[in-house]
PDB file of N, CA and C in Angstrom:
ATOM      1  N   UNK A   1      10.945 -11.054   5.117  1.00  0.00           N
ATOM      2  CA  UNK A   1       9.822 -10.661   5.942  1.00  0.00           C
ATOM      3  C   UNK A   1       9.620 -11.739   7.006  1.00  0.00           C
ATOM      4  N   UNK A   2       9.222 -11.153   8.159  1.00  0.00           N
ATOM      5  CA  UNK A   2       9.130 -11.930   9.550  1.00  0.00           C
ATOM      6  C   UNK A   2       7.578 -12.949   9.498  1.00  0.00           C
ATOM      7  N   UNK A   3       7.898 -14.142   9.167  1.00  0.00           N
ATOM      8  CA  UNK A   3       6.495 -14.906   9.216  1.00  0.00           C
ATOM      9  C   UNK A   3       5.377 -14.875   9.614  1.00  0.00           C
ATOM     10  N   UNK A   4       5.827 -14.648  10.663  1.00  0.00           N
ATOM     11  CA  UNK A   4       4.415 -14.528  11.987  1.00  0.00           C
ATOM     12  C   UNK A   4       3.716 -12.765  11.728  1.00  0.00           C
ATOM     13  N   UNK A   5       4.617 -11.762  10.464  1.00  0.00           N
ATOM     14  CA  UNK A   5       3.416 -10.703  10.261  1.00  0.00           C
ATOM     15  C   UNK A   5       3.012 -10.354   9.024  1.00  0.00           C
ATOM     16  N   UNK A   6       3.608 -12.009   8.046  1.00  0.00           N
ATOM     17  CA  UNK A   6       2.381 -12.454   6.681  1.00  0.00           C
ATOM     18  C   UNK A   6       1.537 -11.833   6.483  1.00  0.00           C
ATOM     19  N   UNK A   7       0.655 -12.346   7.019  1.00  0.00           N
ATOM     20  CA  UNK A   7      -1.007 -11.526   7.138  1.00  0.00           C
ATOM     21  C   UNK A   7      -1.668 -10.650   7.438  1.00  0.00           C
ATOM     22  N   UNK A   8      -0.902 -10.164   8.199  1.00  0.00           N
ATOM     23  CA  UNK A   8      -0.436  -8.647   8.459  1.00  0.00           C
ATOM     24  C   UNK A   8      -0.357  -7.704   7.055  1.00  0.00           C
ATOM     25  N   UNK A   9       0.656  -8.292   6.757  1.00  0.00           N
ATOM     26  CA  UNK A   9       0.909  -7.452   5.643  1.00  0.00           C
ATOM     27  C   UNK A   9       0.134  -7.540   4.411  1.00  0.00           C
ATOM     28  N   UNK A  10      -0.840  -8.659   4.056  1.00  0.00           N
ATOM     29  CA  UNK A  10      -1.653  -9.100   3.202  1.00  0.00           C
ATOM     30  C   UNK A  10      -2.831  -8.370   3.516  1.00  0.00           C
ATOM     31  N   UNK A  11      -3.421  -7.809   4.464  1.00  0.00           N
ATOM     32  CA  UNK A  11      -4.568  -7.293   5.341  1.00  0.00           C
ATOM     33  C   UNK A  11      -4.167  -5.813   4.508  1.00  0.00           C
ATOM     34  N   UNK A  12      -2.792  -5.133   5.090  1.00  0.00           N
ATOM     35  CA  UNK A  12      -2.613  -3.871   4.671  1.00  0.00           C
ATOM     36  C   UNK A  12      -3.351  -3.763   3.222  1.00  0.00           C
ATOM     37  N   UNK A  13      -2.155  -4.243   2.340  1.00  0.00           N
ATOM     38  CA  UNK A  13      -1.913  -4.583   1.294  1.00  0.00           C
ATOM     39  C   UNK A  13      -3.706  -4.519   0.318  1.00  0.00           C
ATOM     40  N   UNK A  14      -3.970  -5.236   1.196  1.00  0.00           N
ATOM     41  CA  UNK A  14      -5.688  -5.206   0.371  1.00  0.00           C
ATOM     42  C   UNK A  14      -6.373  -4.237   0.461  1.00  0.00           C
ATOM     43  N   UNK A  15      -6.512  -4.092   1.627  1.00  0.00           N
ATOM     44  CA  UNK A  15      -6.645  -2.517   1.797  1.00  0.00           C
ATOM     45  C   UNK A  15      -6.596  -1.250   1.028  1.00  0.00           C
ATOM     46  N   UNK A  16      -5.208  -1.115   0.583  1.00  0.00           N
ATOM     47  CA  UNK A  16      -4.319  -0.503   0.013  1.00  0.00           C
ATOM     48  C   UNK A  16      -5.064  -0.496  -1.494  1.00  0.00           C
ATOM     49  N   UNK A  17      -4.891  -1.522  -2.099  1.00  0.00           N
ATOM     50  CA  UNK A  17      -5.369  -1.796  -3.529  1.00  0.00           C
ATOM     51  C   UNK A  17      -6.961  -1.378  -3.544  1.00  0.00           C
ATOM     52  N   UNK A  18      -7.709  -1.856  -2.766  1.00  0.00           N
ATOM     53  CA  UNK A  18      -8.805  -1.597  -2.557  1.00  0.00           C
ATOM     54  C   UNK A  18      -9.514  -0.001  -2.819  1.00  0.00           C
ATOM     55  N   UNK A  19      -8.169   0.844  -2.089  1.00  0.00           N
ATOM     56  CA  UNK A  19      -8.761   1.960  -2.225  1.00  0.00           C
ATOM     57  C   UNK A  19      -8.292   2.620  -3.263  1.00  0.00           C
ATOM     58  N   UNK A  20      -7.165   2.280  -3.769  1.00  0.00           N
ATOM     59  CA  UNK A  20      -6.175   2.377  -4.752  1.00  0.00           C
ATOM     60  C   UNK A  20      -7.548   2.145  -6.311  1.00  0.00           C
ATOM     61  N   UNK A  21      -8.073   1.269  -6.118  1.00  0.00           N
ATOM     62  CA  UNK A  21      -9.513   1.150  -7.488  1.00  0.00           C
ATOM     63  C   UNK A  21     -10.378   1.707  -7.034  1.00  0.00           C
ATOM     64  N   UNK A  22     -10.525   2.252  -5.748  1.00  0.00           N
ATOM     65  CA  UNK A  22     -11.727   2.987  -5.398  1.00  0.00           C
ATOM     66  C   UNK A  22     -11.378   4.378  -6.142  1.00  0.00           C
ATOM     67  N   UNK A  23     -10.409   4.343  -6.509  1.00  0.00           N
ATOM     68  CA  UNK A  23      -9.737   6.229  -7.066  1.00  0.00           C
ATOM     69  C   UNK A  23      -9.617   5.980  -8.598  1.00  0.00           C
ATOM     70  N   UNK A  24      -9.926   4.915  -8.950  1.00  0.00           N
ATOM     71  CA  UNK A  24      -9.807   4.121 -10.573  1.00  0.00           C
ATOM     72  C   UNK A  24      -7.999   4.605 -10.969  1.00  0.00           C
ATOM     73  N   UNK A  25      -6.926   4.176  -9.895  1.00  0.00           N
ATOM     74  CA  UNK A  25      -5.732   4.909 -10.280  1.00  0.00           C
ATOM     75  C   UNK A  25      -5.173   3.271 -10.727  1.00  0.00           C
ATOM     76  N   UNK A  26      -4.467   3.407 -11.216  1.00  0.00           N
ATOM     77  CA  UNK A  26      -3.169   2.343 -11.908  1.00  0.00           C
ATOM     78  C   UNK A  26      -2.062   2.084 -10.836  1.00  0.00           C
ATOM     79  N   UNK A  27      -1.212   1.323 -10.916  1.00  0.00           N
ATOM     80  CA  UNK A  27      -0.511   0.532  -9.718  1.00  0.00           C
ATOM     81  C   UNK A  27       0.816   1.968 -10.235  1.00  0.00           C
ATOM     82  N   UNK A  28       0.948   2.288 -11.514  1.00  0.00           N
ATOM     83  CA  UNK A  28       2.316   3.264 -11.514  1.00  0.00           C
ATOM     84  C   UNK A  28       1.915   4.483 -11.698  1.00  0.00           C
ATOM     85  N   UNK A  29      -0.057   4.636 -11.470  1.00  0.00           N
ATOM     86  CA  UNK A  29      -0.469   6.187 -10.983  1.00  0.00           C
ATOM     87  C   UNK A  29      -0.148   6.104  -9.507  1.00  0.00           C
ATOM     88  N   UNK A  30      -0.268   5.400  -9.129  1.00  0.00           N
ATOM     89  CA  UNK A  30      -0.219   5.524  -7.510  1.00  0.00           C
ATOM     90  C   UNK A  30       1.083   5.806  -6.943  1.00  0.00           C
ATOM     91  N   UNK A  31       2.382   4.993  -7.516  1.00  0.00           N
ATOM     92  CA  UNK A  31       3.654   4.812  -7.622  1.00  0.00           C
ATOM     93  C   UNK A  31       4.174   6.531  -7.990  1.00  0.00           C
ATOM     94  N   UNK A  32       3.602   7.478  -8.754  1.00  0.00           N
ATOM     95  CA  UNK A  32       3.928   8.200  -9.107  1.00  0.00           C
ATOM     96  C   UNK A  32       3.888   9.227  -8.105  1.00  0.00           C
ATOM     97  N   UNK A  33       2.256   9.140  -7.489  1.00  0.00           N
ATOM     98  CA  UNK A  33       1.585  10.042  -6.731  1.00  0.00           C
ATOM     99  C   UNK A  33       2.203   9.891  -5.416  1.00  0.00           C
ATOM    100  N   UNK A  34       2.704   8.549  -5.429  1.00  0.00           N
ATOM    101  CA  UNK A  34       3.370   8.482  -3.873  1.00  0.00           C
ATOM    102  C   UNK A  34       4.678   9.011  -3.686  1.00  0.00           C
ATOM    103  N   UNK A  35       5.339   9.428  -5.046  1.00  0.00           N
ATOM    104  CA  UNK A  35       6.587   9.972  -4.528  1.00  0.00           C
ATOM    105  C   UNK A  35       7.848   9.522  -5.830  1.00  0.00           C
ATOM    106  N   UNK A  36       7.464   8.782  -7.147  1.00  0.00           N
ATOM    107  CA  UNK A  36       8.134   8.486  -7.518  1.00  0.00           C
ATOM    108  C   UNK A  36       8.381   6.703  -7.252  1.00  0.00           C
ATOM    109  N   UNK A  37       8.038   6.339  -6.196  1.00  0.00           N
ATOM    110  CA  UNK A  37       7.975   4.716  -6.188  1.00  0.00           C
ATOM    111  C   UNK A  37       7.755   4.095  -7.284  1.00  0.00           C
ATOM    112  N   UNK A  38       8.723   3.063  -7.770  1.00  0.00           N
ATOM    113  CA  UNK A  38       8.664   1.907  -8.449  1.00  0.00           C
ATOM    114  C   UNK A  38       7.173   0.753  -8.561  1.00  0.00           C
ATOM    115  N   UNK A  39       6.620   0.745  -9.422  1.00  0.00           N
ATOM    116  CA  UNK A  39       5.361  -0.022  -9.800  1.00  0.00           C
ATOM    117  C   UNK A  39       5.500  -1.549  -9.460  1.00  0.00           C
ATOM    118  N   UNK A  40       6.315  -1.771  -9.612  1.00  0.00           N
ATOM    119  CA  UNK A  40       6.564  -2.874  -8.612  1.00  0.00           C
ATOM    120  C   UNK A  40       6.661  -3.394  -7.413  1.00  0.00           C
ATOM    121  N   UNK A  41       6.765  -2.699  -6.823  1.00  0.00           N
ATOM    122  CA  UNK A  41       6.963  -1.843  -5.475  1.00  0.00           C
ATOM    123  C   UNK A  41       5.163  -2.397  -4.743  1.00  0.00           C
ATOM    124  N   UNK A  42       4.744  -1.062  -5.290  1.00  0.00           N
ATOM    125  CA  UNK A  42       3.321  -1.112  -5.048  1.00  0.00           C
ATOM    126  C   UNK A  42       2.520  -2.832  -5.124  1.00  0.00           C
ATOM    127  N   UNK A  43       3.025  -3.663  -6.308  1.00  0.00           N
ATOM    128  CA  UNK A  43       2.432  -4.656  -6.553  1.00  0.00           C
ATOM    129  C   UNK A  43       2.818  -5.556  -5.644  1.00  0.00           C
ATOM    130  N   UNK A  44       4.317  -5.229  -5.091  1.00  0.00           N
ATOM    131  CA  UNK A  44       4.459  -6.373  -3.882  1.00  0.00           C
ATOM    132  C   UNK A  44       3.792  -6.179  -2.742  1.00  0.00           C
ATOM    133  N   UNK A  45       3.696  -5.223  -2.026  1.00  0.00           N
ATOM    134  CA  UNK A  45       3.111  -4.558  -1.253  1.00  0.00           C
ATOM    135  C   UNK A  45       1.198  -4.493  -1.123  1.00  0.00           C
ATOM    136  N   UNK A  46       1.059  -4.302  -2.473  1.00  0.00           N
ATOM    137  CA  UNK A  46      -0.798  -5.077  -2.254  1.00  0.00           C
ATOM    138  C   UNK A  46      -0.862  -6.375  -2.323  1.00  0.00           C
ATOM    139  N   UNK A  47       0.207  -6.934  -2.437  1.00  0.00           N
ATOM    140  CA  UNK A  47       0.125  -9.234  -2.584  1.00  0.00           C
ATOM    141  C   UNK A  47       0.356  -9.421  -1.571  1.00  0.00           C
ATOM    142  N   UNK A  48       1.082  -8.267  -0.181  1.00  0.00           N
ATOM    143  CA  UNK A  48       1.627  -8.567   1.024  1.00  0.00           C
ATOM    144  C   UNK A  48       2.842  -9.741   0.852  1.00  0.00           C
ATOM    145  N   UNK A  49       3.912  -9.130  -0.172  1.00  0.00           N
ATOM    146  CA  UNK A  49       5.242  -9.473   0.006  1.00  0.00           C
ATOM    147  C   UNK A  49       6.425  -8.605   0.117  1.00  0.00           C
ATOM    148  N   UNK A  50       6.007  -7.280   0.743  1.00  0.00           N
ATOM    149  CA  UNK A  50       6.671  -6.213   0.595  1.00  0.00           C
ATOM    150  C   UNK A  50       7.192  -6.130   1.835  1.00  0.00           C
ATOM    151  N   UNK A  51       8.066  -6.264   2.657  1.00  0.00           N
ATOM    152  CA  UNK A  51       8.545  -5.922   4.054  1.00  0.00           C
ATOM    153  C   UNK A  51       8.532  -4.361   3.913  1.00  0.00           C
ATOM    154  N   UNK A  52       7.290  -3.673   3.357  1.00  0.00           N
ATOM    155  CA  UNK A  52       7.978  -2.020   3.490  1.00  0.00           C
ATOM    156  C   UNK A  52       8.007  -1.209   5.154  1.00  0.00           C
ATOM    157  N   UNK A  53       8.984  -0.018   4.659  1.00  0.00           N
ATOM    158  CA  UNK A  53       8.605   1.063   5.863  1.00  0.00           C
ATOM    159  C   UNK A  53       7.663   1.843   6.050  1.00  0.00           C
ATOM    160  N   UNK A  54       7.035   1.979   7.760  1.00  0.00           N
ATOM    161  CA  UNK A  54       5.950   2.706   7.905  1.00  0.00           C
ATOM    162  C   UNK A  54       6.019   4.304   7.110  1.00  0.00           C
ATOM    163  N   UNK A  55       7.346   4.576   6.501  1.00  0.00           N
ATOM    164  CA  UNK A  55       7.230   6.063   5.606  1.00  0.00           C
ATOM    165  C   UNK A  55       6.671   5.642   4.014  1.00  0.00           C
ATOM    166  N   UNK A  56       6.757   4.659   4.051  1.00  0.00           N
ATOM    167  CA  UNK A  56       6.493   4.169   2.582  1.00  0.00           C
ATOM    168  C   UNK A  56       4.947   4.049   3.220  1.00  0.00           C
ATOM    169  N   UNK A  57       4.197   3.316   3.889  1.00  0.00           N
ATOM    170  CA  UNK A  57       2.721   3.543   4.172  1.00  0.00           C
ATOM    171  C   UNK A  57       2.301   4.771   4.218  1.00  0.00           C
ATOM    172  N   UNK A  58       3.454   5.630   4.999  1.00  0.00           N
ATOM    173  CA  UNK A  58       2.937   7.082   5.454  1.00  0.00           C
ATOM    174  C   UNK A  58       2.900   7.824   4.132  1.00  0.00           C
ATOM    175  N   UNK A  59       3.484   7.573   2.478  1.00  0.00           N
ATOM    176  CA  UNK A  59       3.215   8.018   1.556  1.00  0.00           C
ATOM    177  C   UNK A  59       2.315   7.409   0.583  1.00  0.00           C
ATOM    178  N   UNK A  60       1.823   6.425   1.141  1.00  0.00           N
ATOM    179  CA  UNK A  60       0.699   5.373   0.149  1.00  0.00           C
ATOM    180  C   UNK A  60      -0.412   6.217   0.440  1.00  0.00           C
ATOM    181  N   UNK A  61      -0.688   6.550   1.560  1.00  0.00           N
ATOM    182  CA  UNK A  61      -1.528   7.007   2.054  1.00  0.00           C
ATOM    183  C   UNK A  61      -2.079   7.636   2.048  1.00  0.00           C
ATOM    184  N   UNK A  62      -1.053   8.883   2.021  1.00  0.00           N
ATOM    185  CA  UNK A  62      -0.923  10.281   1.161  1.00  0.00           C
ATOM    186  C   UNK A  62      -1.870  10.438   0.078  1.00  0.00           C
ATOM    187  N   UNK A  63      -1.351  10.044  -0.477  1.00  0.00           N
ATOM    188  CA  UNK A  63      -1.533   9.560  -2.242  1.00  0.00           C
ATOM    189  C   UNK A  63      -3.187   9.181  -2.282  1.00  0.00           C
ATOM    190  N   UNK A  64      -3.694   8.065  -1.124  1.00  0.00           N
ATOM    191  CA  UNK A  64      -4.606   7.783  -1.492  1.00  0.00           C
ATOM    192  C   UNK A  64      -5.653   8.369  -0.863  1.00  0.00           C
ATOM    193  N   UNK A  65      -5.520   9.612   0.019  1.00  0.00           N
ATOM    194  CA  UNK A  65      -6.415  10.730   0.300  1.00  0.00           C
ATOM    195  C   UNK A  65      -6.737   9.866   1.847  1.00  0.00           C
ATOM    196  N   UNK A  66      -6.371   9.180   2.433  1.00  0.00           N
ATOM    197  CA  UNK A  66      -6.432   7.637   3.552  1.00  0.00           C
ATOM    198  C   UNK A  66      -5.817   8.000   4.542  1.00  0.00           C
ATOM    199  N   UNK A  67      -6.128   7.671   5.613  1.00  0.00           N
ATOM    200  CA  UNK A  67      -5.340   7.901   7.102  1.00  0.00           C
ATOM    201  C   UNK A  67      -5.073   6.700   7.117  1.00  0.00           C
ATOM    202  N   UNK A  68      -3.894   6.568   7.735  1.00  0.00           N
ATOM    203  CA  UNK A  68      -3.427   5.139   8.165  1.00  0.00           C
ATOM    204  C   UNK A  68      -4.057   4.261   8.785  1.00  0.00           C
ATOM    205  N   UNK A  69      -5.243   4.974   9.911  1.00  0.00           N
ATOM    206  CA  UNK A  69      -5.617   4.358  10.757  1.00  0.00           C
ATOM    207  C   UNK A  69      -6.818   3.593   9.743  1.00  0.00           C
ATOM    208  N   UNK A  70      -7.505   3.956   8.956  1.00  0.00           N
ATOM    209  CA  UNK A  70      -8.241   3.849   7.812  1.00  0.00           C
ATOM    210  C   UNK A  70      -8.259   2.491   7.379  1.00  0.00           C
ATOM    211  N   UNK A  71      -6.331   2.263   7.097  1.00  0.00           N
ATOM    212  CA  UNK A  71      -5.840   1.246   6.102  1.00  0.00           C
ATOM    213  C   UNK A  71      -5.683   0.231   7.037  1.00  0.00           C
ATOM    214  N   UNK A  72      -5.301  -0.059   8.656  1.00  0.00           N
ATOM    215  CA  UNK A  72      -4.717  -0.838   9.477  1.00  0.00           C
ATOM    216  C   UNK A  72      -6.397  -1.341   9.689  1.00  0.00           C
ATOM    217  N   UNK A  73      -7.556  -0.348   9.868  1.00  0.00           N
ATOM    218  CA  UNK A  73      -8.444  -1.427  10.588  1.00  0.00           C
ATOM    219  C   UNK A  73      -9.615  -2.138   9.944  1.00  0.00           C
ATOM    220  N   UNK A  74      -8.941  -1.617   8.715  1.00  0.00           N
ATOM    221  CA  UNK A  74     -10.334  -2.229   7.625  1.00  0.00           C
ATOM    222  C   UNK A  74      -9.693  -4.056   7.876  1.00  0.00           C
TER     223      UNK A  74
END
């Protein structure tokens, strides 16, 4: 992952989890709901160590009833 968008991705990431307990779901309910994704996956990705793809957001998202735009400006 590119340094300078760390925090970036830590911002998502919280986000992410955030709403992820707002739904009282589990890191491999979410994993499931998103498509089959790996629970691990998810956990790197809310610590913001996940270099993922914007289709992998575009199915977090999904999942968590969330518009992207939702997750980028919290």
């Amino acid at each position: 992952m590119d340094a300078c968008f760390t925090e970036k991705y830590k911002i998502i990431g919280s986000s992410l989890k955030k709403r992820r307990l707002e739904m009282n779901l589990t890191q491999s309910q979410l994993a499931d709901l998103a498509g089959k994704m790996d629970r691990s996956k998810i956990s790197d990705i809310e610590n913001g160590k996940e270099d993922f793809l914007f289709s992998t957001l575009l199915k977090l998202c999904k999942a968590l009833g969330v518009s992207v735009h939702d997750i980028l400006v919290k």
